[in-house]
C-alpha atoms as a PDB file:
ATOM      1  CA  UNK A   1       0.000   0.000   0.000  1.00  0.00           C
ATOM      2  CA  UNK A   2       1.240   3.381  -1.314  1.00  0.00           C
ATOM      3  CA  UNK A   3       1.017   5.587   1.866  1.00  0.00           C
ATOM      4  CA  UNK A   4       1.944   8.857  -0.189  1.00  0.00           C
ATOM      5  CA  UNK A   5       4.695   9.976   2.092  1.00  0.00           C
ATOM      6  CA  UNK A   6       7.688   9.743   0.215  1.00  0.00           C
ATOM      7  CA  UNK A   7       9.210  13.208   0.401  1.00  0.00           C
ATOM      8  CA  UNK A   8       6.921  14.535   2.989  1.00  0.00           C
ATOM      9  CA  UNK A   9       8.962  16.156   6.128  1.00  0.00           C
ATOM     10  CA  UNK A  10       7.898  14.662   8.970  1.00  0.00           C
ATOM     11  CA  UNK A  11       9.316  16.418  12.171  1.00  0.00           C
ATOM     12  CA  UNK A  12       9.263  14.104  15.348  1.00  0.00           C
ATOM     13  CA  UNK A  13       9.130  15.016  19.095  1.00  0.00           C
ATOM     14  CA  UNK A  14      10.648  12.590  21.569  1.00  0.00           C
ATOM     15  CA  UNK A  15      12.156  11.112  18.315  1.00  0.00           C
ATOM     16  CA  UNK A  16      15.413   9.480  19.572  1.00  0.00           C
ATOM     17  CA  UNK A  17      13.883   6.659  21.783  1.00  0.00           C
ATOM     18  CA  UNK A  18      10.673   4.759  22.395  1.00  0.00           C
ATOM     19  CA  UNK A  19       7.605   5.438  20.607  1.00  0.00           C
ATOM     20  CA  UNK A  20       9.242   8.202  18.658  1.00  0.00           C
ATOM     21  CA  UNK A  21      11.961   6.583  18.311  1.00  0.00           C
ATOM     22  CA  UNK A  22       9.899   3.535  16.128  1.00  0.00           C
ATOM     23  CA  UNK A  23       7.797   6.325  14.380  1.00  0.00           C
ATOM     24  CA  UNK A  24      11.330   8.009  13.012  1.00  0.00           C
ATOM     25  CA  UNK A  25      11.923   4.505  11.642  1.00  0.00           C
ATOM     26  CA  UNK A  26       8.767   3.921  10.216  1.00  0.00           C
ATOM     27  CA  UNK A  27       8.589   7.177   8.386  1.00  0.00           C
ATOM     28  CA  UNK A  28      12.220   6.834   6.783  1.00  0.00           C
ATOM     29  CA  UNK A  29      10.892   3.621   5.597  1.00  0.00           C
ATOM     30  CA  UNK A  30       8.351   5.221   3.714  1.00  0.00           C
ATOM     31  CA  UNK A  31      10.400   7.446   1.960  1.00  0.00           C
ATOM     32  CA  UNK A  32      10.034  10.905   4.198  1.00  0.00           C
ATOM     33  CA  UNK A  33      12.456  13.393   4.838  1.00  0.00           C
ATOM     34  CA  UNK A  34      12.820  13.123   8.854  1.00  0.00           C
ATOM     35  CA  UNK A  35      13.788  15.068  11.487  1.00  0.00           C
ATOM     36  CA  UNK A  36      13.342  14.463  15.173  1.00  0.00           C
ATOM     37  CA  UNK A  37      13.763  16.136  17.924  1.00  0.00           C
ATOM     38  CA  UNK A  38      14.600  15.674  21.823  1.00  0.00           C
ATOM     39  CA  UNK A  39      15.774  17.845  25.057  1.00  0.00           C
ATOM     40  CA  UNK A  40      18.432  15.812  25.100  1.00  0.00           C
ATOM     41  CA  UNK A  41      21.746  15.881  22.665  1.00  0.00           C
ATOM     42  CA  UNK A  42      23.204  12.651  23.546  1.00  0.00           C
ATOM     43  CA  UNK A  43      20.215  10.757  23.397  1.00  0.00           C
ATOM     44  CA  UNK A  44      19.721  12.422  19.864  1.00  0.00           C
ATOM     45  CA  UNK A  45      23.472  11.238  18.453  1.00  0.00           C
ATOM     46  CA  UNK A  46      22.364   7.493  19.480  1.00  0.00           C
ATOM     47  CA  UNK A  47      19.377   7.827  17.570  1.00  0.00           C
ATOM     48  CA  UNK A  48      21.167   9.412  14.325  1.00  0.00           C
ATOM     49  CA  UNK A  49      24.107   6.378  14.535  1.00  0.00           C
ATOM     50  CA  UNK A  50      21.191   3.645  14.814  1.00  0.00           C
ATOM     51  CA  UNK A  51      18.657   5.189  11.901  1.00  0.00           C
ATOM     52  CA  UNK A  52      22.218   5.914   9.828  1.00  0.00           C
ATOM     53  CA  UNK A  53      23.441   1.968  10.384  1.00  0.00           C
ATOM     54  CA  UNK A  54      19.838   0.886   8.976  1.00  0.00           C
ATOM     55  CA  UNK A  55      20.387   3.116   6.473  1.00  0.00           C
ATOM     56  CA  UNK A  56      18.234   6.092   7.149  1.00  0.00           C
ATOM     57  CA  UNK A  57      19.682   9.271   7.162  1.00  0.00           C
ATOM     58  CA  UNK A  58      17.541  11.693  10.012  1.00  0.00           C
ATOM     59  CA  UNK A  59      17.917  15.351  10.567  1.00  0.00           C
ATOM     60  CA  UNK A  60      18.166  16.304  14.361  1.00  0.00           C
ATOM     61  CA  UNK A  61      17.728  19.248  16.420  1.00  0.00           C
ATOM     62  CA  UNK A  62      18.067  19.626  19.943  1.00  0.00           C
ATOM     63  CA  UNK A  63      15.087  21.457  21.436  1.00  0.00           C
ATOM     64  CA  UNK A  64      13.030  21.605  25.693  1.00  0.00           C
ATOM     65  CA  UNK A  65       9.616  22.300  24.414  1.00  0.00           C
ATOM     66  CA  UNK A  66       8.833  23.513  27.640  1.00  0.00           C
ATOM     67  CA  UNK A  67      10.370  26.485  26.126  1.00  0.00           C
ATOM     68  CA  UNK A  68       8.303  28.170  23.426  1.00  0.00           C
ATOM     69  CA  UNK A  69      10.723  30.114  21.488  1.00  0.00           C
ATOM     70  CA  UNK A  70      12.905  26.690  21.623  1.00  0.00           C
ATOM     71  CA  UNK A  71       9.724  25.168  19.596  1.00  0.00           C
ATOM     72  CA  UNK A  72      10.011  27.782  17.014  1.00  0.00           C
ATOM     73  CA  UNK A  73      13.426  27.793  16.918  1.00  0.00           C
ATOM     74  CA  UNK A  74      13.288  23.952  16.441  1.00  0.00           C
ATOM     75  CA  UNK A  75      10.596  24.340  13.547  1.00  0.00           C
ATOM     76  CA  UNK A  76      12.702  26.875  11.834  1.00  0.00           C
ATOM     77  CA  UNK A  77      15.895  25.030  11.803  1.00  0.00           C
ATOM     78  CA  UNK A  78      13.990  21.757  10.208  1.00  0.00           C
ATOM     79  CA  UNK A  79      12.614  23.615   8.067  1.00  0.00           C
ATOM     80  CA  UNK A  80      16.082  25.392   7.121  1.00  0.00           C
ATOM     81  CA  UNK A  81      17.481  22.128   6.279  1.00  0.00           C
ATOM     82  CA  UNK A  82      14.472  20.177   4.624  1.00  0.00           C
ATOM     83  CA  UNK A  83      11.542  22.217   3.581  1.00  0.00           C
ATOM     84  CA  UNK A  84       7.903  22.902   5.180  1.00  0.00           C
ATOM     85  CA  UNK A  85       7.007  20.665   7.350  1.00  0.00           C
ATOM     86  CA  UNK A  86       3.829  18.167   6.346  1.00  0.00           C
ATOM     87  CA  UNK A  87       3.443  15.911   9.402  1.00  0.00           C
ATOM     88  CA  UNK A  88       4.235  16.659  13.054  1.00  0.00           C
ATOM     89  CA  UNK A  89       4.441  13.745  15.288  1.00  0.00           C
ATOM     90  CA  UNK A  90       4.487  14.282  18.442  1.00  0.00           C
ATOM     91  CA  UNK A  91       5.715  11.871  21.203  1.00  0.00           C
ATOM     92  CA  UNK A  92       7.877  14.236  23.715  1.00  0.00           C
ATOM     93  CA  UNK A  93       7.339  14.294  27.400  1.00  0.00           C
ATOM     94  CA  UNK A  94       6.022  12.198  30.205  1.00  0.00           C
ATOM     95  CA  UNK A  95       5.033  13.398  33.537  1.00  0.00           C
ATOM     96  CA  UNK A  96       6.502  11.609  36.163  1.00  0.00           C
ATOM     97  CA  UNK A  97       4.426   8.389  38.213  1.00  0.00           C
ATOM     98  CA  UNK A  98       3.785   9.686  41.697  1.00  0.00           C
ATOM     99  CA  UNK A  99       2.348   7.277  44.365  1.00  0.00           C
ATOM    100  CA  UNK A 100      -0.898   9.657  45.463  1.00  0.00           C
ATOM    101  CA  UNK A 101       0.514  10.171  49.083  1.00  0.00           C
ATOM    102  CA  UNK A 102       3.610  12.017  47.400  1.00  0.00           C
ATOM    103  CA  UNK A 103       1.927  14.226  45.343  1.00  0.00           C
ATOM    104  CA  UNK A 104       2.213  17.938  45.774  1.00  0.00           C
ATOM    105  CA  UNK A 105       1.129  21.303  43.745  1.00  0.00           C
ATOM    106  CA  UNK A 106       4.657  20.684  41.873  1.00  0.00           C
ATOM    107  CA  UNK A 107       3.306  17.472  40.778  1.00  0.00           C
ATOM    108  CA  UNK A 108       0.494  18.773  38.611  1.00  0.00           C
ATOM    109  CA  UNK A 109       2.536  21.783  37.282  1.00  0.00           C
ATOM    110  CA  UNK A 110       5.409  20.080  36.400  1.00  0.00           C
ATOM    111  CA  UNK A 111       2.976  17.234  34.253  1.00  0.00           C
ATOM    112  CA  UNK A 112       1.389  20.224  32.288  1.00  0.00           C
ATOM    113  CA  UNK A 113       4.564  21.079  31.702  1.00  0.00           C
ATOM    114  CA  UNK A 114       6.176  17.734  30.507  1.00  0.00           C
ATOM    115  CA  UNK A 115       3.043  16.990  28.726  1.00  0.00           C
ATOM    116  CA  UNK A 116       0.592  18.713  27.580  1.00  0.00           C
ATOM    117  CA  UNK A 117       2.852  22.088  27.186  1.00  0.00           C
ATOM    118  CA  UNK A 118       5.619  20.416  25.353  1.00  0.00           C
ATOM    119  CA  UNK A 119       2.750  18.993  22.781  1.00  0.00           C
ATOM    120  CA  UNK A 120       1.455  22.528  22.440  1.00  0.00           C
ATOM    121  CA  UNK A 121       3.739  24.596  22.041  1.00  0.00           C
ATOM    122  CA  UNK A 122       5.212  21.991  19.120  1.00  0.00           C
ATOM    123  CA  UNK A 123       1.982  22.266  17.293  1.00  0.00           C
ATOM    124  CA  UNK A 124       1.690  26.571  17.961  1.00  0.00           C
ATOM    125  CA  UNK A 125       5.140  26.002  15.914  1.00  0.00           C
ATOM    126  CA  UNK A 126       4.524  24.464  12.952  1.00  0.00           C
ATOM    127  CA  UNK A 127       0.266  24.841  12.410  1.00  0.00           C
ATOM    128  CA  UNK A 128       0.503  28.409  11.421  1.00  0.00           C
ATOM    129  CA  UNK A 129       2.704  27.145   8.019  1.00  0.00           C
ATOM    130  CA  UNK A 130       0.333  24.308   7.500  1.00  0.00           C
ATOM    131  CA  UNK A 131      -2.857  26.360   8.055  1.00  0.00           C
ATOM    132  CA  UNK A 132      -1.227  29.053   5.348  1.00  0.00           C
ATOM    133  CA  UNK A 133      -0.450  26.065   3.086  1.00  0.00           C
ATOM    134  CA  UNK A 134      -4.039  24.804   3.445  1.00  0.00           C
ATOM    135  CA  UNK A 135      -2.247  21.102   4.286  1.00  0.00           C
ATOM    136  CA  UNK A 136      -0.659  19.011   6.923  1.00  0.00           C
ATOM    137  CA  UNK A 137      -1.556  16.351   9.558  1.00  0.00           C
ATOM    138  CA  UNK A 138      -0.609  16.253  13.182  1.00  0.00           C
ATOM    139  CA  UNK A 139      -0.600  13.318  15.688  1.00  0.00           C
ATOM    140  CA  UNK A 140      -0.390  13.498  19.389  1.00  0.00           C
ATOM    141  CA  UNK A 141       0.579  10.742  20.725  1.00  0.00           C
ATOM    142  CA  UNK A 142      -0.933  10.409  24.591  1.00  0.00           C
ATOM    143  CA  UNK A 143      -0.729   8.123  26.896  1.00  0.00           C
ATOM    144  CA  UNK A 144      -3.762   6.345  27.986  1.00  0.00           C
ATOM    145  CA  UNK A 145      -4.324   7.355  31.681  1.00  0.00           C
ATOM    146  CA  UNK A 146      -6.297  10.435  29.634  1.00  0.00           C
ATOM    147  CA  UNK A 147      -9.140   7.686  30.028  1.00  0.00           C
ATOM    148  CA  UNK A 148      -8.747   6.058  32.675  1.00  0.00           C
ATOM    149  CA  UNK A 149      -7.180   7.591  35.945  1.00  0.00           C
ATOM    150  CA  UNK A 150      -4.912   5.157  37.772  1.00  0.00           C
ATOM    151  CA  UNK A 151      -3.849   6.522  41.474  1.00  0.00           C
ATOM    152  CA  UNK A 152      -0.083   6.822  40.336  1.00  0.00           C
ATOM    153  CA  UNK A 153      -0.745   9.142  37.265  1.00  0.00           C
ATOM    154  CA  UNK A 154      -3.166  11.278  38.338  1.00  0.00           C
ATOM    155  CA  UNK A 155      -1.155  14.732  37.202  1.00  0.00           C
ATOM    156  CA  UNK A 156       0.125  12.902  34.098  1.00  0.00           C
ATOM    157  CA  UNK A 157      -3.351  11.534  33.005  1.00  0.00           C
ATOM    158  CA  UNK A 158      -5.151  14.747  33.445  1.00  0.00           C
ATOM    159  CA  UNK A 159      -2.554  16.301  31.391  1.00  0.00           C
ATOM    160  CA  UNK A 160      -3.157  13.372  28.949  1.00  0.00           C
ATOM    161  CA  UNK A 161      -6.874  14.198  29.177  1.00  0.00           C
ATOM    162  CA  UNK A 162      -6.677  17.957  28.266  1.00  0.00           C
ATOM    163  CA  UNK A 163      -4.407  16.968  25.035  1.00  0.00           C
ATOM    164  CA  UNK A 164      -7.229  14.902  23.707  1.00  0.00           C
ATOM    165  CA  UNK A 165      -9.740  17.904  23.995  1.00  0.00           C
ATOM    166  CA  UNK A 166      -7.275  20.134  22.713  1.00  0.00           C
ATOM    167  CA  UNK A 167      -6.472  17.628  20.017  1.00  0.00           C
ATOM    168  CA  UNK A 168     -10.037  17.139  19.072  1.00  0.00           C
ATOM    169  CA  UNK A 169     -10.998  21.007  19.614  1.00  0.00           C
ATOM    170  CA  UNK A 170      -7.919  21.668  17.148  1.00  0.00           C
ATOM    171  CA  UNK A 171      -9.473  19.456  14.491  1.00  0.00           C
ATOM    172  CA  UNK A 172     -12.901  20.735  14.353  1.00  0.00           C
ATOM    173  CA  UNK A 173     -11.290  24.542  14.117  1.00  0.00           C
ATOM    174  CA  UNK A 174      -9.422  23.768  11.601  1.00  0.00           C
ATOM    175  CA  UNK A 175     -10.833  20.860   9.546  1.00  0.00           C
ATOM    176  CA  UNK A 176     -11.899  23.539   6.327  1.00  0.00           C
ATOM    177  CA  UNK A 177      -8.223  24.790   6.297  1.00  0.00           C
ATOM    178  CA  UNK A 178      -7.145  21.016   4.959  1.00  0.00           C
ATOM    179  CA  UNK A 179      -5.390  20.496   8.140  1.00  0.00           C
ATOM    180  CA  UNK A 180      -6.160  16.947  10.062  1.00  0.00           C
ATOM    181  CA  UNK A 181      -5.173  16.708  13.510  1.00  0.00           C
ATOM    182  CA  UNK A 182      -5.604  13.174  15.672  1.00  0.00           C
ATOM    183  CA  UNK A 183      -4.399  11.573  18.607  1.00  0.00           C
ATOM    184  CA  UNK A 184      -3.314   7.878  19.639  1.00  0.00           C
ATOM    185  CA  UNK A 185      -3.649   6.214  23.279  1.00  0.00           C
ATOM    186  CA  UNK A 186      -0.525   3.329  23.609  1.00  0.00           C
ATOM    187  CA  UNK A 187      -1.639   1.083  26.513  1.00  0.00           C
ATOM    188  CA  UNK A 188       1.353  -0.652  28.146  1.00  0.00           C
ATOM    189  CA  UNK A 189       4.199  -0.427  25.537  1.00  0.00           C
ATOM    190  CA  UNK A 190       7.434  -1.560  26.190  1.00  0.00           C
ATOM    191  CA  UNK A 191       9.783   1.740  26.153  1.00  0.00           C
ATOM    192  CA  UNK A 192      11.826   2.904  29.102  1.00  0.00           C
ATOM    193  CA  UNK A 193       9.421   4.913  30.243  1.00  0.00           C
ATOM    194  CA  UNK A 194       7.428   1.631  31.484  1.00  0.00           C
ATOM    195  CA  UNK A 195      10.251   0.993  34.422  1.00  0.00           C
ATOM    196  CA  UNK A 196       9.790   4.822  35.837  1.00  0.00           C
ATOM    197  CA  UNK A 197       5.675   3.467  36.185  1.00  0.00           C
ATOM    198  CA  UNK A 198       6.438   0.021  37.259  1.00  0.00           C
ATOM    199  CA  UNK A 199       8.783   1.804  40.380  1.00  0.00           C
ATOM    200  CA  UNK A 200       6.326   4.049  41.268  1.00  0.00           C
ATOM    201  CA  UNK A 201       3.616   1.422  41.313  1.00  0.00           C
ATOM    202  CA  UNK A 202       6.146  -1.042  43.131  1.00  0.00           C
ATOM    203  CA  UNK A 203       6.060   1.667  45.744  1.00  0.00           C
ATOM    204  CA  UNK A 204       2.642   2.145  46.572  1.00  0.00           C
ATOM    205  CA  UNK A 205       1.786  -1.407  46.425  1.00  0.00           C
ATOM    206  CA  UNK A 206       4.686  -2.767  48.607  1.00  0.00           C
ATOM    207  CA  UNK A 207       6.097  -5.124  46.070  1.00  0.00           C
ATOM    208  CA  UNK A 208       8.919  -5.492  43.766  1.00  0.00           C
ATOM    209  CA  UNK A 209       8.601  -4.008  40.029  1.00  0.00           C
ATOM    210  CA  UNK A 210       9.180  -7.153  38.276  1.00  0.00           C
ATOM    211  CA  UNK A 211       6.405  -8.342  40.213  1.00  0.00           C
ATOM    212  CA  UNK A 212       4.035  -5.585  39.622  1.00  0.00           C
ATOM    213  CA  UNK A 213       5.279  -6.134  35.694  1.00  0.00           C
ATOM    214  CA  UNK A 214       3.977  -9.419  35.779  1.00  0.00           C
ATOM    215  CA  UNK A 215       0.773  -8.693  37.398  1.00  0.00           C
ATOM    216  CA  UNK A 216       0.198  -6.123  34.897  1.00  0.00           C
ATOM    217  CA  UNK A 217       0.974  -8.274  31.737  1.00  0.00           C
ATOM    218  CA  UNK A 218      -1.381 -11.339  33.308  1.00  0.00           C
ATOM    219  CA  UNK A 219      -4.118  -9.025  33.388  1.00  0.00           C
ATOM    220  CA  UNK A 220      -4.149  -7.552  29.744  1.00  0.00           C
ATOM    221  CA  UNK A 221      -6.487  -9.169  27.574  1.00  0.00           C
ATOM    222  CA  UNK A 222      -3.595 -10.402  24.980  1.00  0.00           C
ATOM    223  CA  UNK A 223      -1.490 -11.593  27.787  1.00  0.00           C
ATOM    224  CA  UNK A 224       1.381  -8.877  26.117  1.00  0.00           C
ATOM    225  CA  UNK A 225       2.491  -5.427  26.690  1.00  0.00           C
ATOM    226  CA  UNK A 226       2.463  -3.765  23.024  1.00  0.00           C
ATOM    227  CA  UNK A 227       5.704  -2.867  20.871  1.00  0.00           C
ATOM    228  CA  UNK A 228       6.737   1.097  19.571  1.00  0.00           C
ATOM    229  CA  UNK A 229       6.685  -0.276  15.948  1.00  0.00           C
ATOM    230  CA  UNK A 230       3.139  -1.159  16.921  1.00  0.00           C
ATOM    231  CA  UNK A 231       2.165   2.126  17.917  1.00  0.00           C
ATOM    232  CA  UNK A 232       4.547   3.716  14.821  1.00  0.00           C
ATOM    233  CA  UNK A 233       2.462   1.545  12.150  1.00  0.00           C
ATOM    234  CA  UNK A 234      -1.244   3.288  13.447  1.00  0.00           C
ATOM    235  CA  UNK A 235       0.643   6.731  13.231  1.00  0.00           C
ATOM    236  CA  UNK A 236       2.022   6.478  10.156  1.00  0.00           C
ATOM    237  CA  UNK A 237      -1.489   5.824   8.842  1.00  0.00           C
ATOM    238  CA  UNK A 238      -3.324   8.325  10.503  1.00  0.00           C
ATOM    239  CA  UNK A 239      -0.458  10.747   9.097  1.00  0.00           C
ATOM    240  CA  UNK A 240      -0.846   9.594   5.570  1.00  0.00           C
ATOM    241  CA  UNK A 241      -3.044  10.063   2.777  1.00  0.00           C
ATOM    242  CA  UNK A 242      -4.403   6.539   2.945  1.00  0.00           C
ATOM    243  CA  UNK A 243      -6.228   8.624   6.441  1.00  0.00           C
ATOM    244  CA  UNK A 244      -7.472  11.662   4.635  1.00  0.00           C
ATOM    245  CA  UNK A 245     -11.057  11.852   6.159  1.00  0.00           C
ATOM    246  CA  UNK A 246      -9.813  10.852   9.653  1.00  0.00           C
ATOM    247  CA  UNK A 247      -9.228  13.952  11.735  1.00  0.00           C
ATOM    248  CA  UNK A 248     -10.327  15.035  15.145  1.00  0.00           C
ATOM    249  CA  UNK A 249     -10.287  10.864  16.366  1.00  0.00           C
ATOM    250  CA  UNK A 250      -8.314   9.500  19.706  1.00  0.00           C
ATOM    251  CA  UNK A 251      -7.515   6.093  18.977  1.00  0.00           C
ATOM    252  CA  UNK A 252      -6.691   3.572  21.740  1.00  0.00           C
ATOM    253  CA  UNK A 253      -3.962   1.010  20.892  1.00  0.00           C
ATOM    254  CA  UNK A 254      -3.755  -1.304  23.434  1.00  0.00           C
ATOM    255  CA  UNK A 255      -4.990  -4.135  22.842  1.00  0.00           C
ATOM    256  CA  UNK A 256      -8.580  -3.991  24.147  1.00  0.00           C
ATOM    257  CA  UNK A 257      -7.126  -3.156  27.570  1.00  0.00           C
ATOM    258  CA  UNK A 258      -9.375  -0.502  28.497  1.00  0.00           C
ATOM    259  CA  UNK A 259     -13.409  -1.211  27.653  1.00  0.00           C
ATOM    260  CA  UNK A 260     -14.026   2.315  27.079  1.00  0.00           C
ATOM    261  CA  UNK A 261     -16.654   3.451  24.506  1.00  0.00           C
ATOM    262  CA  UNK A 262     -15.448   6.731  22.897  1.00  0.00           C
END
C-alpha cells in the first residue's frame, strides 16, 4: 500500500527513543524526509548512529519544548534544512508516576509542563505554516491514563486528558483549512518509560517491580504489553493520505485493555 509519504517532512518530538523513536523509523521507511527532535543531545546522536546503520539518514535538532521560542526555533531550523514541514508527530514528554501520598502542587505543574505544554507549544510552531499552506496532519501521541485515571498518574493523566480535547478542539477549528489533527492512546508499551511506572507502582503497592510487571501483563487481555513499531504503524497511517477523512479521532492502541466506549 502506497502511503503517499515519500518526500513529505515529517518532524518528530521525543524522536530518539521509544515510541518516537519507532515512528522516526517507520517514516524513513516510507520514503520521508525526517527530522526528530529531543531535550536531550546525547540521546539524539544514538538515535542518528542507529537510523544511519539501517540506512536512514535523520535530521536532528536539539530542542526543551517547555520552552516556546525553543519550539520555534526547532521548527525553523527543520525547516532550514528540509523544507515545510507536512506531518508533526508528536511523542515528547512524560510526567513523572507519583504514588498519590507524594503528590504535591509541583506534581500537577510540572505534568502540564512535561506533557501537555511540550505537545502545544510543538503544534503553535509548525500549524501556522500548515494552516497558510491549506495542508498538513498532526498526531499526538498520549498516553492512555487520559481515560482512565490510575492513582499513580493522576497529574500525568489529566494532562493526557486535556491533550485529547485540545487535540479534538484543534481538528474541528481547523478541519476547512485542509489540516487533520488526531491523537493515539498506547496502553502498556514496552519503552523505558514503562520501568519509571512500574517503580512508582512497586512503591505504593509494597512489592517489587518485576512483580508488579507481571501482574500487569497477566491481566491484559492479549497476555502482552504492546511494541513502539506497533504504535509507529497506526501513526504512520493516521499521518498519511491513505487517512485523509480521519481527523479530530483519539484512537486507543492497546490491545482492548481498556473497555471504554469513545
Amino acid at each position: 500500500m502506497d502511503l503517499g509519504l515519500s518526500g513529505t517532512v515529517v518532524l518528530i518530538t521525543g524522536g530518539s527513543k521509544g515510541i518516537g523513536l519507532a515512528c522516526a523509523r517507520a517514516f524513513a521507511s516510507e520514503g520521508a524526509r525526517v527530522a526528530i527532535a529531543s531535550r536531550d543531545a546525547a540521546n539524539l546522536e544514538t538515535a542518528k548512529a542507529t537510523l544511519r546503520g539501517e540506512g536512514f539518514d535523520v535530521f536532528a535538532v536539539t530542542a526543551d519544548l517547555v520552552d516556546p521560542q525553543q519550539a520555534h526555533a526547532m521548527t525553523s531550523a527543520v525547516e532550514a534544512a528540509l523544507g515545510p514541514v507536512g506531518v508533526l508527530v508528536n511523542s515528547a514528554g512524560a510526567a513523572r508516576r507519583t504514588p498519590p501520598s507524594e503528590l504535591t502542587a509541583v506534581h500537577w505543574h510540572a505534568a502540564m509542563d512535561a506533557k501537555y505544554f511540550t505537545t502545544i507549544h510543538a503544534i503553535d510552531a509548525v500549524l501556522p505554516g500548515m494552516l497558510a499552506r491549506h495542508d498538513g496532519a498532526i498526531v499526538n501521541v498520549v498516553g492512555v491514563g487520559g481515560k482512565v485515571a490510575s492513582p499513580i498518574h493522576l497529574p500525568g493523566g489529566a494532562a493526557n486528558a486535556a491533550l485529547m480535547l485540545a487535540s479534538v478542539g484543534l481538528a474541528t477549528a481547523h478541519a476547512r483549512q485542509g489540516v487533520r489533527i488526531n491523537a493515539v492512546n498506547p496502553g502498556l508499551t514496552m519503552t523505558g518509560r514503562v520501568h519509571e511506572g512500574l517503580e512508582a507502582e512497586a512503591r505504593l503497592s509494597g512489592s517489587q517491580p518485576e512483580d508488579v510487571l507481571q501482574r500487569q501483563l497477566n491481566s491484559l487481555p492479549q497476555g502482552r504489553a504492546g511494541q513502539p513499531e506497533e504504535v509507529a504503524d497506526l501513526v504512520l497511517f493516521l499521518a498519511s493520505r491513505r487517512a485523509s477523512h480521519i481527523s479530530g479521532a483519539v484512537i486507543s492502541i492497546d490491545g482492548a485493555a481498556s473497555p471504554v466506549v469513545v
